[in-house]
Protein backbone atom coordinates (compact mmCIF):
# COMPACT_ATOMS: atom_id res chain seq x y z
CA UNK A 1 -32.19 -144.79 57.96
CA UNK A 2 -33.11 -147.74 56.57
CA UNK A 3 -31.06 -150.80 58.09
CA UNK A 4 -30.52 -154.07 55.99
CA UNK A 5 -27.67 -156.80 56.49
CA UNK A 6 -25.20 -156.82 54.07
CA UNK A 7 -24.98 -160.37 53.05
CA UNK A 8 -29.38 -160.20 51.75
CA UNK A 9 -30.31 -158.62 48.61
CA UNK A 10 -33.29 -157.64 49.25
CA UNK A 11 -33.85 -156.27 45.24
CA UNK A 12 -34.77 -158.97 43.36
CA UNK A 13 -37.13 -158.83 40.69
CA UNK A 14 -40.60 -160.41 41.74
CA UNK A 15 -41.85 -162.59 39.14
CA UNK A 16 -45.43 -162.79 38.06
CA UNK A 17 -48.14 -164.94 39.15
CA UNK A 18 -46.00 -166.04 42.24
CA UNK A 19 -47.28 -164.92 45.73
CA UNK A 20 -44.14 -163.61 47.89
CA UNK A 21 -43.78 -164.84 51.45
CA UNK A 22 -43.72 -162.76 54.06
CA UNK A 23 -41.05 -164.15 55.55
CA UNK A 24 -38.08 -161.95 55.51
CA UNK A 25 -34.58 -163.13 54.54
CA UNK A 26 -31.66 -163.43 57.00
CA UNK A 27 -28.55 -164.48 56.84
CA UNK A 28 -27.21 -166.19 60.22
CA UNK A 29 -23.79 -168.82 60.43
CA UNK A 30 -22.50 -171.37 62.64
CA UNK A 31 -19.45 -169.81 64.31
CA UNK A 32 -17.74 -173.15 65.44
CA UNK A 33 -16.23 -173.79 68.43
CA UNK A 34 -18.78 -175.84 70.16
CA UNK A 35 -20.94 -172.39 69.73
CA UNK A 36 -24.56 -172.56 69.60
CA UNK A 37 -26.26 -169.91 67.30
CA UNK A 38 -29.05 -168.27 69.10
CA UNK A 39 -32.74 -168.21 68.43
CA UNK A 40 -32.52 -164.28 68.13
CA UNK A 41 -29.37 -164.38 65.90
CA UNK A 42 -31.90 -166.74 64.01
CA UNK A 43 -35.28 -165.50 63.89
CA UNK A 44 -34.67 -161.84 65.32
CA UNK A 45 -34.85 -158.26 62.67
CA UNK A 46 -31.70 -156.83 64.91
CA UNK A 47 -28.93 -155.87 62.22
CA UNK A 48 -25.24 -155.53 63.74
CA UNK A 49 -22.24 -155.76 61.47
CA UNK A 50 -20.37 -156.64 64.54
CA UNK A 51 -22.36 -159.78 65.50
CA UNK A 52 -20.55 -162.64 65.51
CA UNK A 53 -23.58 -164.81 64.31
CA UNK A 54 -25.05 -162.10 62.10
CA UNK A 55 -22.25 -160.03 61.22
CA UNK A 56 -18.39 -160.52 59.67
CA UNK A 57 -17.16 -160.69 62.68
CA UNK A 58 -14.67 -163.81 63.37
CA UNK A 59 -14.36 -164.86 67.37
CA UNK A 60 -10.34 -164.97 67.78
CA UNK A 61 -8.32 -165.76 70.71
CA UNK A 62 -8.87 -168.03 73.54
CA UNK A 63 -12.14 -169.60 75.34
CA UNK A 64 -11.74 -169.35 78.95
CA UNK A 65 -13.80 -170.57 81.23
CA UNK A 66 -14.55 -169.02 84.26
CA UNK A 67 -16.52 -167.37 86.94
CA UNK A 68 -17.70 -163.38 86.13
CA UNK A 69 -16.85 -161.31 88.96
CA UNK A 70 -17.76 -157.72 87.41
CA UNK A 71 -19.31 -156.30 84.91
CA UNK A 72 -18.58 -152.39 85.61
CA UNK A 73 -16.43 -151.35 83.29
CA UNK A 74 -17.54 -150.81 79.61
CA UNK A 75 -17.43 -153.98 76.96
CA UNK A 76 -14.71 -155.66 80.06
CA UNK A 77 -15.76 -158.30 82.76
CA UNK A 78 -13.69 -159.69 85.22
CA UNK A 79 -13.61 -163.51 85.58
CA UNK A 80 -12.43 -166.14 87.67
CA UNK A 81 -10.43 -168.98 86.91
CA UNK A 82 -9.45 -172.07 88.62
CA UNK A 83 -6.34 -173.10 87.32
């Protein structure tokens, strides 16, 4: 299926005479919180509602810092902290 974000209308009427660029639209947000918005998130064709940067997805909670200790479970890690 075809796969589009939902924040670009991609429908709009062309006019006439004008050459289109080939560039495609994407829509892409700061997220705050000293966060950086990656070049992919940027420049990238990946479409995920659940993106944080591409998405409507707000980042809630706390920001730990930490060491990762595992990665095995699903979607979990395990970190370190020194308190």
């Amino acid at each position: 299926a075809f796969q589009k974000q939902d924040a670009v209308f991609i429908g709009s009427k062309r006019l006439l005479g004008k050459k289109s660029s080939k560039r495609s639209l994407r829509y892409w947000r700061n997220v705050g919180l000293s966060f950086s918005t990656p070049k992919e998130a940027k420049e990238g064709n990946y479409v995920d509602k659940k993106c944080p940067f591409t998405g409507n997805v707000s980042i809630r909670g706390k920001i730990l810092k930490g060491m990762v200790i595992s990665t095995k479970m699903k979607r979990t890690i395990i970190i370190r902290r020194n308190y």
